[in-house]
Protein backbone atom coordinates (compact mmCIF):
# COMPACT_ATOMS: atom_id res chain seq x y z
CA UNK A 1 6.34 -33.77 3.66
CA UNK A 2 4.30 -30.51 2.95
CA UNK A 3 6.10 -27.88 1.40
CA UNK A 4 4.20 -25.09 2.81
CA UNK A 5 5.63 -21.98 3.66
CA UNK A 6 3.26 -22.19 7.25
CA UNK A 7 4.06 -24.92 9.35
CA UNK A 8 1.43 -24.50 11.87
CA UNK A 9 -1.82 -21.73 12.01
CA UNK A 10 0.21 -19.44 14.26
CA UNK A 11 2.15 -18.36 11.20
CA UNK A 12 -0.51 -18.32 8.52
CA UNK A 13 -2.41 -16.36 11.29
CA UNK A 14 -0.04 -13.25 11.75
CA UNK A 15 0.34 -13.13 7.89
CA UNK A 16 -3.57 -12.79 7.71
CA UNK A 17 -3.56 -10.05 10.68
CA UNK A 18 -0.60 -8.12 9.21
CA UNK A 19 -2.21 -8.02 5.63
CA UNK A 20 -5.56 -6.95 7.24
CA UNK A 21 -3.76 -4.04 9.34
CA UNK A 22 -2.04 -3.39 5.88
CA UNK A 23 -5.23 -2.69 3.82
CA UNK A 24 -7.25 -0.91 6.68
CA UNK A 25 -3.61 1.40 6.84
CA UNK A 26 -4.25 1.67 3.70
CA UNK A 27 -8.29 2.75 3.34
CA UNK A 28 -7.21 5.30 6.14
CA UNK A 29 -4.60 7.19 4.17
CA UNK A 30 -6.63 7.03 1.09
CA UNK A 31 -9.92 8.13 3.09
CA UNK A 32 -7.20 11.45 4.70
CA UNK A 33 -6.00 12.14 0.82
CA UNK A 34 -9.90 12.52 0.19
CA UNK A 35 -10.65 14.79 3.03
CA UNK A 36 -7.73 17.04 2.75
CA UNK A 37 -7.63 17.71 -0.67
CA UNK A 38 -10.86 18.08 -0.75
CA UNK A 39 -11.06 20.78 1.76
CA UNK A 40 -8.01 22.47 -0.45
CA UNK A 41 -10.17 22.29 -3.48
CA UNK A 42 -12.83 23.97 -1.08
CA UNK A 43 -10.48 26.74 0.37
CA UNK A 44 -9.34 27.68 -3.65
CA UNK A 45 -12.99 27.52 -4.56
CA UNK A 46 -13.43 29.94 -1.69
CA UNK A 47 -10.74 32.50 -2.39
CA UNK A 48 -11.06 32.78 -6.14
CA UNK A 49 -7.77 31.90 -7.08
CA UNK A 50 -7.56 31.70 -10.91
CA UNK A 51 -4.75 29.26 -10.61
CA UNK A 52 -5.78 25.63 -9.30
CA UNK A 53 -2.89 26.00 -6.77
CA UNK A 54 -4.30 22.44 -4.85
CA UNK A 55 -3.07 20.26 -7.99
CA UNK A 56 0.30 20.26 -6.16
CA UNK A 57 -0.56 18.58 -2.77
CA UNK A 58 -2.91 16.20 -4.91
CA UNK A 59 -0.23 14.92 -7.52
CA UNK A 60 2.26 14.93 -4.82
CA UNK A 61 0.35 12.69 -2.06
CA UNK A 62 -1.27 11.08 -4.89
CA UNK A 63 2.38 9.46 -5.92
CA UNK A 64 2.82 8.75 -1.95
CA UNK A 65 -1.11 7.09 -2.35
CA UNK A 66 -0.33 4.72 -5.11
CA UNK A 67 3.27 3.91 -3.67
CA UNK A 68 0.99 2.54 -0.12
CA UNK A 69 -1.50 0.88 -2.55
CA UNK A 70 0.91 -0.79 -4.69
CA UNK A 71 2.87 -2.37 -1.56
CA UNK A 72 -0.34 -3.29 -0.17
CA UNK A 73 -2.41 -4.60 -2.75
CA UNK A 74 0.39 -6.37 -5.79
CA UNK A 75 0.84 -9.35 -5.43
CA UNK A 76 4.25 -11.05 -3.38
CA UNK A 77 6.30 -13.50 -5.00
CA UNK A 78 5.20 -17.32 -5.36
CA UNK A 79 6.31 -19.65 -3.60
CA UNK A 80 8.43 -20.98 -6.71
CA UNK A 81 9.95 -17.91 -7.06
CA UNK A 82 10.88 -17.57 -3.10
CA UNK A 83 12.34 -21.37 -3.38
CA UNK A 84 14.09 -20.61 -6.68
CA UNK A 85 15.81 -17.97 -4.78
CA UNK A 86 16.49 -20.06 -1.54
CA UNK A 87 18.24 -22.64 -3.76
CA UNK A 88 20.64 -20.04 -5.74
CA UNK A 89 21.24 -18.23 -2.53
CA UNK A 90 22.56 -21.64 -1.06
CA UNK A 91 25.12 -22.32 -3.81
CA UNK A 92 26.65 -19.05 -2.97
């Protein structure tokens, strides 16, 4: 008896999709942090402010950033781990 977490393609098929959606989700935020804050580096550039006002947005969606790229990209738990858990969570 296989101990596979997939029974059939179907399932191993909509993990695939969903972390495929996940990363693209995740090369369009990073490619909007770009954009914006680089047009906010442009606009203080522009007006000559002596203080680099922009580092605020850019630390601040930069936290968000690495938050989406951490969820997206580390690595779940193994399967030993998952049926670890399953067994303790039975004895309850």
């Amino acid at each position: 008896m296989s101990t596979s977490p997939y029974p059939d393609d179907t399932a191993l098929r909509a993990r695939a999709e969903k972390r495929l959606r996940d990363r693209r989700d995740l090369g369009t935020h990073a490619v909007a942090y770009l954009l914006v804050n680089g047009a906010l580096v442009v606009i203080w550039v522009m007006t000559g402010a002596p203080f680099f006002w922009p580092v605020f947005p850019i630390l601040g969606w930069g936290i968000g950033l690495a938050f989406h790229a951490w969820d997206v990209l580390a690595p779940g738990p193994s399967e030993d781990r998952v049926q670890r858990e399953m067994e303790r969570l039975r004895r309850r």
